[in-house]
Protein backbone atom coordinates (compact mmCIF):
# COMPACT_ATOMS: atom_id res chain seq x y z
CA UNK A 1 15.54 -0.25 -0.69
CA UNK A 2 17.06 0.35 -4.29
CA UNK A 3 14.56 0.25 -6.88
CA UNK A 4 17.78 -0.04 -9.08
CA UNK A 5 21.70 -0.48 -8.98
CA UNK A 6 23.82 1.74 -11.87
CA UNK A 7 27.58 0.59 -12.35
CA UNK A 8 29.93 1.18 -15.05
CA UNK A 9 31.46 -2.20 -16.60
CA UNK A 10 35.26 -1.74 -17.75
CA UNK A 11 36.94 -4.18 -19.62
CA UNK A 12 40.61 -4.01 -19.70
CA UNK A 13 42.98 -6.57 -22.17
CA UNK A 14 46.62 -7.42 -21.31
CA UNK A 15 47.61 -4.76 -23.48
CA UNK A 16 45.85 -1.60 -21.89
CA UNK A 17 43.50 -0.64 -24.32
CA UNK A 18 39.76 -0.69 -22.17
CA UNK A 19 36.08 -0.52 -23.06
CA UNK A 20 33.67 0.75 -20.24
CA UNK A 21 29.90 0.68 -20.70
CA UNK A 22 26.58 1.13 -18.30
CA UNK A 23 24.84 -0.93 -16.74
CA UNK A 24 21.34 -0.10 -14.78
CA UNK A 25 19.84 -3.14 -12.93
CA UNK A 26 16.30 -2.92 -12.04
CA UNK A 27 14.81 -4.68 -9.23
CA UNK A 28 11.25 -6.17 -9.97
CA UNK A 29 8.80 -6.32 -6.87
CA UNK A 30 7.57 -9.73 -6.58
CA UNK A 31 4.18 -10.31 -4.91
CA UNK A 32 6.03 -11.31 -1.41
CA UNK A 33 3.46 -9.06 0.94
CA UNK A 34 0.24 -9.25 1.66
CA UNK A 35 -2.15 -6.84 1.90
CA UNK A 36 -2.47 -5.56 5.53
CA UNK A 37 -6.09 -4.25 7.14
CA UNK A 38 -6.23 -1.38 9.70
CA UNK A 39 -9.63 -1.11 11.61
CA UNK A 40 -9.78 2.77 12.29
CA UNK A 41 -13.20 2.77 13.48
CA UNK A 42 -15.68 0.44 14.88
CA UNK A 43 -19.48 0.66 15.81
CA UNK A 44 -20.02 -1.59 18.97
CA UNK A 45 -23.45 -2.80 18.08
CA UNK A 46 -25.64 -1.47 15.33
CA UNK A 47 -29.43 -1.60 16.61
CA UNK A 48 -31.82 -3.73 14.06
CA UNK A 49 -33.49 -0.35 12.95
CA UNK A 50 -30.41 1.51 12.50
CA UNK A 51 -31.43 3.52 8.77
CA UNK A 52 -29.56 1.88 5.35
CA UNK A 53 -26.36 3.03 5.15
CA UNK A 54 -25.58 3.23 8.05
CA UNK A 55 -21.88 3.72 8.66
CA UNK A 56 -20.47 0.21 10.75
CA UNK A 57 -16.78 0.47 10.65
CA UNK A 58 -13.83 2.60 8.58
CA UNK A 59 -10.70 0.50 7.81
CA UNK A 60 -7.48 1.17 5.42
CA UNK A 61 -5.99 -1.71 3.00
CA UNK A 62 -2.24 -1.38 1.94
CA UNK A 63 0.36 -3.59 0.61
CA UNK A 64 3.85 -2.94 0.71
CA UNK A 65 4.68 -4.37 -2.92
CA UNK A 66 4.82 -2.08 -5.53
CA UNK A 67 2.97 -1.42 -9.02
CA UNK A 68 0.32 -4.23 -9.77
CA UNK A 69 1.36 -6.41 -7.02
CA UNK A 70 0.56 -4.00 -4.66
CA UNK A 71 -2.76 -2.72 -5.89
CA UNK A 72 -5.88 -4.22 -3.38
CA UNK A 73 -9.67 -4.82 -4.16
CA UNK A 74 -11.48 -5.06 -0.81
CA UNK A 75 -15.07 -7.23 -1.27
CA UNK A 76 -17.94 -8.69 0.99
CA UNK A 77 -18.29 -12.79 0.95
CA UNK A 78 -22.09 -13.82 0.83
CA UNK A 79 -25.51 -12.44 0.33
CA UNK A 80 -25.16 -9.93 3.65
CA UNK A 81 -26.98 -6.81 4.05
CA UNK A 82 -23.83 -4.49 4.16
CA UNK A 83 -21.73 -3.16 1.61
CA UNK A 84 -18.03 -1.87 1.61
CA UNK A 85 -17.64 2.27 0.18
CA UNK A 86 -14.27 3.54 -0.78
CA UNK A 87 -13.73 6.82 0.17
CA UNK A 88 -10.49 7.62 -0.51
CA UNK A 89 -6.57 6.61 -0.48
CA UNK A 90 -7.43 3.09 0.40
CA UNK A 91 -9.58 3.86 3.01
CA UNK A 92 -13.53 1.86 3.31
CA UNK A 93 -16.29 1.95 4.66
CA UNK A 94 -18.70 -0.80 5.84
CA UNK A 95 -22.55 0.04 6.20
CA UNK A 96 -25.65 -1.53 6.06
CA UNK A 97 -28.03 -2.09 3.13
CA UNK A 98 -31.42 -2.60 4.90
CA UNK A 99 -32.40 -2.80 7.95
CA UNK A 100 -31.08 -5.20 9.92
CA UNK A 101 -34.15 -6.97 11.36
CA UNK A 102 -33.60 -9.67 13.49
């Protein structure tokens, strides 16, 4: 995908004499992706006394739209007892925050 086109513009008149000049046209991302969530690990059940911060699942976030558009915040909805860690490159991780008493 071109991030930008360059041409040369050359105007000619009837008598021969011709201008030319550049012309770069850049290509603005729009917001037309959304963000995309890869589970890379998963804990199959986390017993009720498993320690705080306890490590529950890893996951990755990306977008495939560039600059701002494709920047991503990952949050938690709710009062839950887990919280989301980045670690790095776009890459999370869920764990608990206190036990998990049932």
């Amino acid at each position: 995908e071109a991030k930008n086109y360059k041409m040369v513009v050359t105007a000619t008149d009837g008598g021969g004499l011709s201008a030319h000049c550049k012309v770069v046209v850049e290509i603005l991302d729009v917001n037309d992706n959304a963000p995309e969530i890869t589970l890379t690990s998963l804990t199959a059940s986390v017993p009720e006394d498993a320690p705080p911060r306890t490590v529950v699942a890893l996951f990755s976030v990306r977008d495939r739209d560039s600059g701002d558009n494709g920047r991503t915040e990952c949050a938690i909805d709710g009062d839950l007892p887990f919280s989301l860690s980045p670690t790095f490159d776009n890459y999370y991780e869920l764990r608990t925050n206190t036990a998990l008493d049932r």
